[in-house]
Protein backbone atom coordinates (compact mmCIF):
# COMPACT_ATOMS: atom_id res chain seq x y z
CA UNK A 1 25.55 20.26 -0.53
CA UNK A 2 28.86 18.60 -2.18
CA UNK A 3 31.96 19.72 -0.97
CA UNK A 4 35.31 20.77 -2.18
CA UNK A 5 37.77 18.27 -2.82
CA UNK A 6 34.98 15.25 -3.18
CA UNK A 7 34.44 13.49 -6.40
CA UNK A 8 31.85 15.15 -8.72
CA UNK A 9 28.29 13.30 -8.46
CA UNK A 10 27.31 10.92 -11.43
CA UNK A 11 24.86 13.04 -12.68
CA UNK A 12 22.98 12.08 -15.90
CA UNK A 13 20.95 15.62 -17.24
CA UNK A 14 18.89 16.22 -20.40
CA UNK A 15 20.17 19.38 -22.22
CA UNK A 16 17.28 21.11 -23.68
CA UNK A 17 17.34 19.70 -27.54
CA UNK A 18 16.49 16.07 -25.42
CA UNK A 19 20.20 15.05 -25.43
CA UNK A 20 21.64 13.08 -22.25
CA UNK A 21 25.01 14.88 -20.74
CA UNK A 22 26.81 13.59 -18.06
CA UNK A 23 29.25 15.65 -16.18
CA UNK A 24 31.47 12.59 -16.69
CA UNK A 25 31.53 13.31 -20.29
CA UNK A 26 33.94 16.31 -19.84
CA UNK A 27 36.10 14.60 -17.71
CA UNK A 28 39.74 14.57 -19.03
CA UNK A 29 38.63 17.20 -21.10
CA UNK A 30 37.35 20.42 -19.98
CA UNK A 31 36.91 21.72 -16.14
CA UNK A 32 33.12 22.39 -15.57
CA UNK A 33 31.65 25.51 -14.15
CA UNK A 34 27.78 24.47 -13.10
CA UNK A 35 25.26 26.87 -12.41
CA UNK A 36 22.58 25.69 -10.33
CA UNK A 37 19.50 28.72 -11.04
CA UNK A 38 17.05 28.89 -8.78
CA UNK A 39 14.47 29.70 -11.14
CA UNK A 40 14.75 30.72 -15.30
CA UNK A 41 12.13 33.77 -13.75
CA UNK A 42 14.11 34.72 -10.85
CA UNK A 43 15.76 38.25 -11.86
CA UNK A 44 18.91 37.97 -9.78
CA UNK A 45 19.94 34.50 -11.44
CA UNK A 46 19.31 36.25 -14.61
CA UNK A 47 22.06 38.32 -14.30
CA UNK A 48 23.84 35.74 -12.91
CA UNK A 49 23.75 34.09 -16.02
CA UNK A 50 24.31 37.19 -17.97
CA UNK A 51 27.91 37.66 -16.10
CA UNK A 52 28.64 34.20 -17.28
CA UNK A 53 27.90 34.93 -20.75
CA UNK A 54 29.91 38.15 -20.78
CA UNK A 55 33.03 36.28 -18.93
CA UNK A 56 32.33 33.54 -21.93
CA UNK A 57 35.57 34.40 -23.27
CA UNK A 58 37.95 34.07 -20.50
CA UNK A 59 36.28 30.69 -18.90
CA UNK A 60 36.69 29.53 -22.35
CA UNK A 61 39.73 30.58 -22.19
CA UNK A 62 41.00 28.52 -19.12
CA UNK A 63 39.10 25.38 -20.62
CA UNK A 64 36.05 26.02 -18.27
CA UNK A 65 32.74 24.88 -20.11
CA UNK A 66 29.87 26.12 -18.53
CA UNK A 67 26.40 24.43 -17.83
CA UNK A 68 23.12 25.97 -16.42
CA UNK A 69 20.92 23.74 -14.54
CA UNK A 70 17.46 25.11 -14.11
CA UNK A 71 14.64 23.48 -12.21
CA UNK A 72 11.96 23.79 -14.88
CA UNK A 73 11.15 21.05 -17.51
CA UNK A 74 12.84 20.85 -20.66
CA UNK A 75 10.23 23.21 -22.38
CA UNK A 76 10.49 25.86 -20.51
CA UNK A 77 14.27 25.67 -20.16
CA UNK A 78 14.30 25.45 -23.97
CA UNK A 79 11.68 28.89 -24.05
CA UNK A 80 13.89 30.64 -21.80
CA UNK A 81 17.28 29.87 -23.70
CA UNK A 82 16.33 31.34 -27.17
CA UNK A 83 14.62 33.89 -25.19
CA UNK A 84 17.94 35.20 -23.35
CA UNK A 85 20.66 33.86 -26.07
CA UNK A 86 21.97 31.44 -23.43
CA UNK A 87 25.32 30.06 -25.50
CA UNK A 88 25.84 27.54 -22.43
CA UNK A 89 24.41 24.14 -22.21
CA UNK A 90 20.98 24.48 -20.46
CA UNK A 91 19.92 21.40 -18.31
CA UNK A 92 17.46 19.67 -16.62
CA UNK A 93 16.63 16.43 -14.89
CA UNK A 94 15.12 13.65 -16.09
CA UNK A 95 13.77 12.13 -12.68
CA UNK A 96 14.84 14.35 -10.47
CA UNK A 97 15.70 17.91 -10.64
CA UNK A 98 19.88 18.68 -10.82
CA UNK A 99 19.20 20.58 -7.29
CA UNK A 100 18.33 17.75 -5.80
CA UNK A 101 20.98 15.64 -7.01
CA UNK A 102 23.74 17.54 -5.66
CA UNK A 103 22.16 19.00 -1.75
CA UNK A 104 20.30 22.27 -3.34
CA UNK A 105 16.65 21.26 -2.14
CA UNK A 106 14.14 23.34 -1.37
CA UNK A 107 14.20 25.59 2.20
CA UNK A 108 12.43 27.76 4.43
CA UNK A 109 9.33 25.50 4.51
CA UNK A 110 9.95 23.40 1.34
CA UNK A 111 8.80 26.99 -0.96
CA UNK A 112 12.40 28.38 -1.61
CA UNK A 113 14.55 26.91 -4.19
CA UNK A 114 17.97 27.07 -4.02
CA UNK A 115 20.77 28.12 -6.32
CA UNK A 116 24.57 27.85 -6.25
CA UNK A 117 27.15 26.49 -8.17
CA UNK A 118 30.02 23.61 -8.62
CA UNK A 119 33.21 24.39 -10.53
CA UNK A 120 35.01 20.46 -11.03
CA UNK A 121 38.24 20.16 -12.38
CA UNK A 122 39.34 17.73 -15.18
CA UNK A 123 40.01 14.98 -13.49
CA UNK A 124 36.18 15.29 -12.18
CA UNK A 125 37.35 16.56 -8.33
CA UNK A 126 35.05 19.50 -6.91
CA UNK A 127 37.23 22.43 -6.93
CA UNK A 128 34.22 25.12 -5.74
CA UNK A 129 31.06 24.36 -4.15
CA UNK A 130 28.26 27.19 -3.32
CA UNK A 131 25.20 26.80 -2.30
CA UNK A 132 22.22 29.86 -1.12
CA UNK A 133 18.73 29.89 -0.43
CA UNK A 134 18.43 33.46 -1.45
CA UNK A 135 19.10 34.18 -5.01
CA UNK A 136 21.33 37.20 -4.36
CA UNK A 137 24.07 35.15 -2.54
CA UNK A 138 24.06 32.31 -4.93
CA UNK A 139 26.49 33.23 -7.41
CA UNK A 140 30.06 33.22 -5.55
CA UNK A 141 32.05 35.35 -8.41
CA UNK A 142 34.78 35.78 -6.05
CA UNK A 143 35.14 31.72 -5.08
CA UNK A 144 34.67 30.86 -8.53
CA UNK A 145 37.52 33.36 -10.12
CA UNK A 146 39.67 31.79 -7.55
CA UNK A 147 39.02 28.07 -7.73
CA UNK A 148 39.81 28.35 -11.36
CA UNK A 149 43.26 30.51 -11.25
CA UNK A 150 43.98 27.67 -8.50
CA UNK A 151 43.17 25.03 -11.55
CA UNK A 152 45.39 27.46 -13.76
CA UNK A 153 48.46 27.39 -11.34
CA UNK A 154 48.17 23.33 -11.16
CA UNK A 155 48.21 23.03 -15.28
């Protein structure tokens, strides 16, 4: 898993519509909140993401754009964001899945995915990195709510 204070990873996704992002492409711009779900079926990461979508507001509010990487193929990631109204970029790999690229791989005999998240600032620095191999520790609301009023005391 990344750490804080390291450079972001390189990472070159597929949204679901097809479309190539690159965490480098909000650079400059916009700080990144990345939410690594363990599985688009996994109940616990669904609310998760449904605590990001009602805090929309207020990370769009500190200039926090938020991405959900899933494991799953584009299809499915694409069923499951009409499905739940996801608003937020959904991604997946192209060669590999985003887990891998950042440390999240699969644990306790290869079967459990993990989940976590990466919060990088503008200047593409890792402000927040969390990583869990059970779903119910994977979102750090606490870590993340302060990583980014530390980003809003350095603007």
């Amino acid at each position: 898993m990344l750490k804080a204070g390291s450079p972001a990873p390189r990472m070159v996704l597929e949204d679901t519509t097809g479309q190539t992002v690159r965490l480098s492409d909000y650079q400059g711009k916009h700080a990144v909140l990345l939410f690594f779900m363990r599985s688009t079926s996994c109940p616990v990461c669904n609310r998760h993401v449904r605590d990001l979508v009602n805090r929309g507001e207020e990370l769009a509010a500190d200039n926090v754009a938020v991405l959900v990487a899933v494991p799953e193929d584009r299809e499915q990631a694409a069923t499951w964001k009409a499905k739940h109204q996801i608003p937020f970029p959904v991604l997946t790999g192209r060669r590999e899945s985003p887990h891998e690229m950042i440390g999240l791989g699969r644990k306790v005999f290869g079967s459990m995915q993990q989940s976590g998240s990466l919060l990088i600032d503008r200047q593409g620095i890792i402000r927040h990195a969390h990583g869990a191999t059970m779903p119910t520790s994977s979102y750090d609301k606490k870590g993340i709510t302060a990583a980014i009023a530390s980003l809003r005391a350095q603007a």
